[in-house]
PDB file of N, CA and C in Angstrom:
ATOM      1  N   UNK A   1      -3.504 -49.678 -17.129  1.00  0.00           N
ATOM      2  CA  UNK A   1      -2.278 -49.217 -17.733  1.00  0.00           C
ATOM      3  C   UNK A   1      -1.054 -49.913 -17.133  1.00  0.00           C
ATOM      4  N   UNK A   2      -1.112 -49.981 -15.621  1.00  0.00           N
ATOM      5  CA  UNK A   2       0.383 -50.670 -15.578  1.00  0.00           C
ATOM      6  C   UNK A   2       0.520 -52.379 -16.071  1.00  0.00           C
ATOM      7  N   UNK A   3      -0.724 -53.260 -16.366  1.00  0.00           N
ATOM      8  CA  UNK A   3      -0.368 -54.107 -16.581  1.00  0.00           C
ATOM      9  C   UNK A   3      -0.161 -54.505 -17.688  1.00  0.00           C
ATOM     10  N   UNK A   4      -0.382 -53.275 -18.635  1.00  0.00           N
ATOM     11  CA  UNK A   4       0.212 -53.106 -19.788  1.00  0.00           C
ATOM     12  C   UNK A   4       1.543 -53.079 -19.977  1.00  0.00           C
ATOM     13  N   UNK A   5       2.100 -52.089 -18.943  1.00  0.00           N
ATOM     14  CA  UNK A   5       3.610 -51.981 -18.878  1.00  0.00           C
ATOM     15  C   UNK A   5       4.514 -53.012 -18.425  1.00  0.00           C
ATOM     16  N   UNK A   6       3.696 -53.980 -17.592  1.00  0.00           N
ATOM     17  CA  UNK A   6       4.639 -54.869 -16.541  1.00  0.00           C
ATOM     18  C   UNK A   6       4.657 -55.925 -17.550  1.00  0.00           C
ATOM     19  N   UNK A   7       3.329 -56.300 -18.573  1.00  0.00           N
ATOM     20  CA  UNK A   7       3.271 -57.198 -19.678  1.00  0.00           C
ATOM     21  C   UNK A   7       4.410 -56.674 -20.197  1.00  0.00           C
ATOM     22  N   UNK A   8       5.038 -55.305 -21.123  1.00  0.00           N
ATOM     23  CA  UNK A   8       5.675 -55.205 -21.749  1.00  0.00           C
ATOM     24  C   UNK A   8       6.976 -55.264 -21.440  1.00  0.00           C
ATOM     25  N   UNK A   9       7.569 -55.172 -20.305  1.00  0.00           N
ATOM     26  CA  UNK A   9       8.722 -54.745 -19.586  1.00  0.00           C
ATOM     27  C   UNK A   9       9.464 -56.822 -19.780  1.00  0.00           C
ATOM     28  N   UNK A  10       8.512 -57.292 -18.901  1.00  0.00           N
ATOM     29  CA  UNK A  10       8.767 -59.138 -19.202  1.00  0.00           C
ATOM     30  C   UNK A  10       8.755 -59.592 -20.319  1.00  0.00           C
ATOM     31  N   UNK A  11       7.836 -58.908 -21.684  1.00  0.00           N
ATOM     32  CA  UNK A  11       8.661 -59.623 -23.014  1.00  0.00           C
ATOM     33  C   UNK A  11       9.968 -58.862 -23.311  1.00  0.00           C
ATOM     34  N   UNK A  12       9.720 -57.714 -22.851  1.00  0.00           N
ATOM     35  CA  UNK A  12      11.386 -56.827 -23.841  1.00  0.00           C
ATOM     36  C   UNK A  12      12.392 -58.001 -22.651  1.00  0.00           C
ATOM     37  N   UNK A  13      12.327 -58.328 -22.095  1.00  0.00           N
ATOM     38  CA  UNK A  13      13.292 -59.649 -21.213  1.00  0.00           C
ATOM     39  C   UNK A  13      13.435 -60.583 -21.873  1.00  0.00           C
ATOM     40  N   UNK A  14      12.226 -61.366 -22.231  1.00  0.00           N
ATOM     41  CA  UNK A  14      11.995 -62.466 -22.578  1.00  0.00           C
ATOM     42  C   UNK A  14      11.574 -63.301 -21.373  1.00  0.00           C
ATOM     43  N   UNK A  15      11.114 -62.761 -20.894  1.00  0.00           N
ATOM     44  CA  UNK A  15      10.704 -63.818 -19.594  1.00  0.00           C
ATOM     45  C   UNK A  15       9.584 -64.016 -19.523  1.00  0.00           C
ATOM     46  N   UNK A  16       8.742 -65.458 -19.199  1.00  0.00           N
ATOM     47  CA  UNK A  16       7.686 -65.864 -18.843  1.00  0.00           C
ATOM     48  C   UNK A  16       7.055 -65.206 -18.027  1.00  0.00           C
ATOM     49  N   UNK A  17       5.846 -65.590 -17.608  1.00  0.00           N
ATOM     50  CA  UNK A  17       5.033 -65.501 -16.940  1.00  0.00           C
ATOM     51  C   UNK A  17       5.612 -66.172 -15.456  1.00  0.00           C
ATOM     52  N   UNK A  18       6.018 -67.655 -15.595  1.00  0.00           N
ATOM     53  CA  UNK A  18       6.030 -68.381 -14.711  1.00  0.00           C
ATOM     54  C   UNK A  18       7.411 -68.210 -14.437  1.00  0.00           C
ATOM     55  N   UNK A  19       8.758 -67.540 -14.864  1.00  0.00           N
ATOM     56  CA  UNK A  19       9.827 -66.914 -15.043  1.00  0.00           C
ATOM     57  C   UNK A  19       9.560 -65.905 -13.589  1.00  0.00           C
ATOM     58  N   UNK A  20       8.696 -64.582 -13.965  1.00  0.00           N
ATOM     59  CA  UNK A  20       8.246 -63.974 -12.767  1.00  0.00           C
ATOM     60  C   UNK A  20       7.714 -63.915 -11.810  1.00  0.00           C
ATOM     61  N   UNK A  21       6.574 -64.988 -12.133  1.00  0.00           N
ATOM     62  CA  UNK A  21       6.088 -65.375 -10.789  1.00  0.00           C
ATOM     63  C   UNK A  21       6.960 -66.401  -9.703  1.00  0.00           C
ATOM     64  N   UNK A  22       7.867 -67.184 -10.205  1.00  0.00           N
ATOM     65  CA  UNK A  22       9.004 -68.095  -9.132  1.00  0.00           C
ATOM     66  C   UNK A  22       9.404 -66.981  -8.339  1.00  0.00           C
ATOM     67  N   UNK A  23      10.208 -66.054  -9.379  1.00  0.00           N
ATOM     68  CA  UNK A  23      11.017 -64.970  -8.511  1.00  0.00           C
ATOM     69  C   UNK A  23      10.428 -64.633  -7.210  1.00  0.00           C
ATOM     70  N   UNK A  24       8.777 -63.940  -7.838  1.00  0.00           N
ATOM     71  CA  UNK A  24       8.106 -63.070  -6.587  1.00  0.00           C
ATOM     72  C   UNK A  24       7.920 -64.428  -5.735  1.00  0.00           C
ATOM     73  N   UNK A  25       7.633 -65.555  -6.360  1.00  0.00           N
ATOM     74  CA  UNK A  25       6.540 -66.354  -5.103  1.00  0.00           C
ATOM     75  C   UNK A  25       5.387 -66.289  -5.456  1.00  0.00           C
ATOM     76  N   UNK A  26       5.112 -65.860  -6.267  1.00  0.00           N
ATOM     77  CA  UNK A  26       3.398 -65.717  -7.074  1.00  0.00           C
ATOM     78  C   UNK A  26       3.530 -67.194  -7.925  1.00  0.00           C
ATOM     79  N   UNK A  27       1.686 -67.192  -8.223  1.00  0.00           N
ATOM     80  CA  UNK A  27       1.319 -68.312  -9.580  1.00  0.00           C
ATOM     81  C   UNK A  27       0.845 -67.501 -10.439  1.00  0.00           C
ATOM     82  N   UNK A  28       1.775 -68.564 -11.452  1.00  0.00           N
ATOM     83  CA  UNK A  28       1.635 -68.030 -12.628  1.00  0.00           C
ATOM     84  C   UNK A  28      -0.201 -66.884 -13.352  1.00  0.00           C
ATOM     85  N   UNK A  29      -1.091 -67.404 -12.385  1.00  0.00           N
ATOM     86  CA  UNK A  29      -2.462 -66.467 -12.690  1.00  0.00           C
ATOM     87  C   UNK A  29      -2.179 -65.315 -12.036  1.00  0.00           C
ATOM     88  N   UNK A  30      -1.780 -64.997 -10.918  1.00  0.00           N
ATOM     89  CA  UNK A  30      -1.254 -64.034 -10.405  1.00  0.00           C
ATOM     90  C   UNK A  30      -0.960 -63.315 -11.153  1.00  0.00           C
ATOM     91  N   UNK A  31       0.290 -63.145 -11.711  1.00  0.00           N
ATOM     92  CA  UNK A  31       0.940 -62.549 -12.587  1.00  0.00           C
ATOM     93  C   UNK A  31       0.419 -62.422 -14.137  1.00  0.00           C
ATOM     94  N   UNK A  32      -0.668 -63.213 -14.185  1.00  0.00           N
ATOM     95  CA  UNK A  32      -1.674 -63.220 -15.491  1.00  0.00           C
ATOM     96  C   UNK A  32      -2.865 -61.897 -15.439  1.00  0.00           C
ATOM     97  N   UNK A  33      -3.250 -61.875 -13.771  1.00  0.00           N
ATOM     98  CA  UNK A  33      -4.227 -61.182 -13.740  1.00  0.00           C
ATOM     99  C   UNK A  33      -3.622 -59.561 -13.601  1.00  0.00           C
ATOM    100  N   UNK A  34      -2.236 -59.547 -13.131  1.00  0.00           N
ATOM    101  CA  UNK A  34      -1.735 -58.162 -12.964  1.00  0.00           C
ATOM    102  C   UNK A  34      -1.644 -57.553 -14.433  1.00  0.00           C
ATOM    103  N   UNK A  35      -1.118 -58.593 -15.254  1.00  0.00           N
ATOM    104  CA  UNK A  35      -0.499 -58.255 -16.312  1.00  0.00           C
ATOM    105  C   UNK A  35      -2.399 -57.655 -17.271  1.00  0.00           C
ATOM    106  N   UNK A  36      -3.359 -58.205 -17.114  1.00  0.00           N
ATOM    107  CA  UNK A  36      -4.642 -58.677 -17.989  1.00  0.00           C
ATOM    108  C   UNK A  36      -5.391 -56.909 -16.645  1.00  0.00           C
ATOM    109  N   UNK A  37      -4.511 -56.846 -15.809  1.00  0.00           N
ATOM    110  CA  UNK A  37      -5.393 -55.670 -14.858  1.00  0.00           C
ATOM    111  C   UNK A  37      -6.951 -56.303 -14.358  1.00  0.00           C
ATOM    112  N   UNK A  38      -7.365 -57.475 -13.883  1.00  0.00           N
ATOM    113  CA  UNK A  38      -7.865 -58.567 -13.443  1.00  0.00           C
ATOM    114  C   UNK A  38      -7.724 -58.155 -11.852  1.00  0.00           C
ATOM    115  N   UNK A  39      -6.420 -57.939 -11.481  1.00  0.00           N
ATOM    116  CA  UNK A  39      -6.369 -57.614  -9.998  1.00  0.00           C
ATOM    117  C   UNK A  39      -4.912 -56.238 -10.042  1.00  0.00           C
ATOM    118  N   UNK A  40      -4.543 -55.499  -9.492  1.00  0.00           N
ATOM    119  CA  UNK A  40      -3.637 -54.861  -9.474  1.00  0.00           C
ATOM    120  C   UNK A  40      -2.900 -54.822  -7.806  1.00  0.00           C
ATOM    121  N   UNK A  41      -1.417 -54.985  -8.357  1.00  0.00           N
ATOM    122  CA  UNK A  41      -0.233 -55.299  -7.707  1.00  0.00           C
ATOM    123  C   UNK A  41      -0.075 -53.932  -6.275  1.00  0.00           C
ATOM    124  N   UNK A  42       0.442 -54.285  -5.391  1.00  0.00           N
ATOM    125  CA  UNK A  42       0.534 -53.306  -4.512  1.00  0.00           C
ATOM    126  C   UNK A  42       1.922 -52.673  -5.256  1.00  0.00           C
ATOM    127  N   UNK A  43       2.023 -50.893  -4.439  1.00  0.00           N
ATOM    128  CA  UNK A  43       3.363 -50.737  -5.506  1.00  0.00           C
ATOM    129  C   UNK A  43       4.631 -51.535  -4.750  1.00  0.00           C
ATOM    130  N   UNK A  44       4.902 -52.209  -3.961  1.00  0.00           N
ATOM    131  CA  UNK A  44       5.913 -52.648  -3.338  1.00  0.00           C
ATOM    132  C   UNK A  44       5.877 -54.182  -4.667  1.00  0.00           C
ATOM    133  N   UNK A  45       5.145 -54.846  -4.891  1.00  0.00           N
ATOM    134  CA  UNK A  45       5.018 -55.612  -5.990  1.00  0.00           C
ATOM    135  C   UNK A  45       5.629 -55.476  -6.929  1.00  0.00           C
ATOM    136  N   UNK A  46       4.935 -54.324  -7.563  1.00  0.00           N
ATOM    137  CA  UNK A  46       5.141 -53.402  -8.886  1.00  0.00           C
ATOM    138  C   UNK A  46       6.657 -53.354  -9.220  1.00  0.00           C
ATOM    139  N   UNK A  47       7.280 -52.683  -7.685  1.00  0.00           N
ATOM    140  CA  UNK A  47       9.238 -52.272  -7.508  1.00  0.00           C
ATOM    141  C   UNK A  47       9.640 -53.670  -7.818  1.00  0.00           C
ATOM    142  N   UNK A  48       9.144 -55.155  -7.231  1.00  0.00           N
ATOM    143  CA  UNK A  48       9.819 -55.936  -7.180  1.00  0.00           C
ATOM    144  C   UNK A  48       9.333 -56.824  -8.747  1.00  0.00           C
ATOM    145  N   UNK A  49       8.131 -56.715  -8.907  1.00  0.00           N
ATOM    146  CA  UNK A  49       8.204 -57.172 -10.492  1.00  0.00           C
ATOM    147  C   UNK A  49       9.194 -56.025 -11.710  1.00  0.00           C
ATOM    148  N   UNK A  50       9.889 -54.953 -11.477  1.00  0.00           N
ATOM    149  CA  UNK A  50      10.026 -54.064 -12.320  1.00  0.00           C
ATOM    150  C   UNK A  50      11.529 -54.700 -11.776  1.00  0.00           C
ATOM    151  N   UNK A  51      11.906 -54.821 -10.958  1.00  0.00           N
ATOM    152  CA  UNK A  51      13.346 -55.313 -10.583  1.00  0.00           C
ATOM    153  C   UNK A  51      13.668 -56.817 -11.114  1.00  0.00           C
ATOM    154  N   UNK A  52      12.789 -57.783 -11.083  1.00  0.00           N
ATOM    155  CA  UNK A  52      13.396 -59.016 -11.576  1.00  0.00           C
ATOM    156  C   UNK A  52      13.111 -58.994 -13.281  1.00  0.00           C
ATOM    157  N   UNK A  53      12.531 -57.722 -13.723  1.00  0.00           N
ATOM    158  CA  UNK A  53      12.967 -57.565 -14.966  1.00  0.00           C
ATOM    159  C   UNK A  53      14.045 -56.767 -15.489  1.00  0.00           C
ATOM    160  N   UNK A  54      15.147 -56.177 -14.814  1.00  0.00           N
ATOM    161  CA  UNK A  54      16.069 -55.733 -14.552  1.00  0.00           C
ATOM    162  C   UNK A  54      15.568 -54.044 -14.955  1.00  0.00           C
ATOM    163  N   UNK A  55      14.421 -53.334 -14.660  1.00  0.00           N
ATOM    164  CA  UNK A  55      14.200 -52.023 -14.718  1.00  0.00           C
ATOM    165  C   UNK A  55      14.063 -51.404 -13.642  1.00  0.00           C
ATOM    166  N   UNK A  56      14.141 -50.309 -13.944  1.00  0.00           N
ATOM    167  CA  UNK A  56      13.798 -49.318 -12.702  1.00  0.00           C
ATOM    168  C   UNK A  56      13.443 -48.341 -12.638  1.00  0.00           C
ATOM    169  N   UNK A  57      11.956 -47.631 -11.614  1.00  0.00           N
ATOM    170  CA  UNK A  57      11.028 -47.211 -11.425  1.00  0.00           C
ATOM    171  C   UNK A  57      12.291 -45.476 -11.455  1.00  0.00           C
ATOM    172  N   UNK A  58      11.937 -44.952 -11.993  1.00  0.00           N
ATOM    173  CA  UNK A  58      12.113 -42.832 -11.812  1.00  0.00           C
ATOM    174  C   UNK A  58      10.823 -42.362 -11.813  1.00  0.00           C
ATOM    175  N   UNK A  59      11.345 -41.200 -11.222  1.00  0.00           N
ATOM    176  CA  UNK A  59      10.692 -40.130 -11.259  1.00  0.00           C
ATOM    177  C   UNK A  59      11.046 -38.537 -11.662  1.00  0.00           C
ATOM    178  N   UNK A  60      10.657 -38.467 -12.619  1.00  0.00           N
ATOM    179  CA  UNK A  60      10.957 -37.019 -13.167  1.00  0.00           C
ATOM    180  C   UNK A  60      10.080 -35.517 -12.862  1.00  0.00           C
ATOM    181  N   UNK A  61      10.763 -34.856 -11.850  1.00  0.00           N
ATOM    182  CA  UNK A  61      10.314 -33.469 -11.937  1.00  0.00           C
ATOM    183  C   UNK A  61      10.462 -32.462 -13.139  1.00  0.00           C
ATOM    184  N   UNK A  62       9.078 -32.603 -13.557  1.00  0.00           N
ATOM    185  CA  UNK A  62       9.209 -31.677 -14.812  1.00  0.00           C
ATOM    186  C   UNK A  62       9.370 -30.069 -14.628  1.00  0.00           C
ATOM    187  N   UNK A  63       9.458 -29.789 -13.297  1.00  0.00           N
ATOM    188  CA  UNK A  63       9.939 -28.487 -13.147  1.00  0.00           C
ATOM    189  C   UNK A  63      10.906 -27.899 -13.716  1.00  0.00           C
ATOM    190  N   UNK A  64      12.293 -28.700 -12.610  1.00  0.00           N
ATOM    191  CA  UNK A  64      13.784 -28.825 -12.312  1.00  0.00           C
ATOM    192  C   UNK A  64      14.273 -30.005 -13.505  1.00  0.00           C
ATOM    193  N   UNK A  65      13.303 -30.745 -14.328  1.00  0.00           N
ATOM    194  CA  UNK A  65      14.002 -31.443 -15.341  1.00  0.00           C
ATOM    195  C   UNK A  65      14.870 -32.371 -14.893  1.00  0.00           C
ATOM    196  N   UNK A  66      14.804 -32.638 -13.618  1.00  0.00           N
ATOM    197  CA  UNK A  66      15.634 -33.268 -12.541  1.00  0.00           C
ATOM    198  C   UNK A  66      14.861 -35.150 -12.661  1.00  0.00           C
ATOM    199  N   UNK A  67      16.030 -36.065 -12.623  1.00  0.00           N
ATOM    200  CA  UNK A  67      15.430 -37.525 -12.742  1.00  0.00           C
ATOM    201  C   UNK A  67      15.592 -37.868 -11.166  1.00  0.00           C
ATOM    202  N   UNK A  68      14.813 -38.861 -10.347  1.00  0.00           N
ATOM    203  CA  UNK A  68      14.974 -39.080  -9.125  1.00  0.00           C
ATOM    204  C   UNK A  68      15.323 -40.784  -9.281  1.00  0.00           C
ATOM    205  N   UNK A  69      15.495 -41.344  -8.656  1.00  0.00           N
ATOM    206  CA  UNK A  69      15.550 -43.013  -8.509  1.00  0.00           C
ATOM    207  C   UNK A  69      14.850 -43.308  -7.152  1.00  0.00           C
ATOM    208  N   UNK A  70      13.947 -44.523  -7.302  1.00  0.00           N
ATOM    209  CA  UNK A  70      13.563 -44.866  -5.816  1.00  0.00           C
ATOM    210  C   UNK A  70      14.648 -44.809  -4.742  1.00  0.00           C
ATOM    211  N   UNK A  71      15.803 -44.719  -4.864  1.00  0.00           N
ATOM    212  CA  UNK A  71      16.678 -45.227  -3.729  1.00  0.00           C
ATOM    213  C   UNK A  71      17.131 -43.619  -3.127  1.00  0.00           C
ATOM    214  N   UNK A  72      16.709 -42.554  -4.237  1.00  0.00           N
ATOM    215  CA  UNK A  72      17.589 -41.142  -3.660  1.00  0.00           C
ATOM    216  C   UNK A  72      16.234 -40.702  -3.492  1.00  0.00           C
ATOM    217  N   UNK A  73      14.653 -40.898  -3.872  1.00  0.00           N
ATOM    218  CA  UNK A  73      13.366 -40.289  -2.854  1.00  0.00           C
ATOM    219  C   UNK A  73      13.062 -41.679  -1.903  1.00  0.00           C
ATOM    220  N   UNK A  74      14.233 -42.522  -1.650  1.00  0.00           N
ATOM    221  CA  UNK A  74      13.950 -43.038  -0.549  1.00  0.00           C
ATOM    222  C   UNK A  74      14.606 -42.379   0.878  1.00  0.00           C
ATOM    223  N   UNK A  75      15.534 -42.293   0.389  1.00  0.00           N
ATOM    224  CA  UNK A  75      16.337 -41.447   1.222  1.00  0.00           C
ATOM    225  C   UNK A  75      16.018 -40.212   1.879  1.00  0.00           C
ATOM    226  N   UNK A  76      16.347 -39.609   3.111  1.00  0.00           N
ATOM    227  CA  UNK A  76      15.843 -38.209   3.735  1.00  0.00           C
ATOM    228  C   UNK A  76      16.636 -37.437   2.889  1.00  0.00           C
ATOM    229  N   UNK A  77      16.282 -36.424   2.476  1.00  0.00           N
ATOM    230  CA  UNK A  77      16.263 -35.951   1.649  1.00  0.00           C
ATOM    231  C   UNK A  77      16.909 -34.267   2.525  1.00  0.00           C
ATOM    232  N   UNK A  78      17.860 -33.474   2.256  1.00  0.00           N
ATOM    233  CA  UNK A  78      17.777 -32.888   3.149  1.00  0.00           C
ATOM    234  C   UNK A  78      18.312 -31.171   1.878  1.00  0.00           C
ATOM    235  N   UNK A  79      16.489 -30.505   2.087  1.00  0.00           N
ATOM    236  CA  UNK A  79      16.892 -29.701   0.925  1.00  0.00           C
ATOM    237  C   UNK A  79      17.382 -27.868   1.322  1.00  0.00           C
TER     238      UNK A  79
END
């Protein structure tokens, strides 16, 4: 499933394959096999392939209906 998403996230860009892999430092199979789920990305990957496609990772508590961003559940959190 995610390399479904990370495929989809780089065309709604328009960006290559070899577009994303410069960024990370990957080859272009790299980024073939994440995308094909062949091999899967650590999530620190994942943040940084989802970032040079200019998106970004939330998280929604469906409790509280509340949206989080990596950068505010990165943060100590003090409840």
């Amino acid at each position: 499933m995610i390399g479904t998403i990370l495929r989809n996230i780089r065309k709604i860009r328009g960006l290559t394959q070899s577009n994303v892999g410069n960024e990370l430092n990957l080859a272009d199979n790299t980024i073939s096999n994440y995308e094909t789920e062949y091999s899967n990305p650590n999530f620190d990957t994942i943040q940084k392939f989802i970032n040079v496609c200019n998106f970004e990772i939330q998280f929604v508590d469906k409790e509280n209906k509340k949206v989080y961003t990596m950068d505010e559940l990165s943060k100590e959190m003090d409840f």
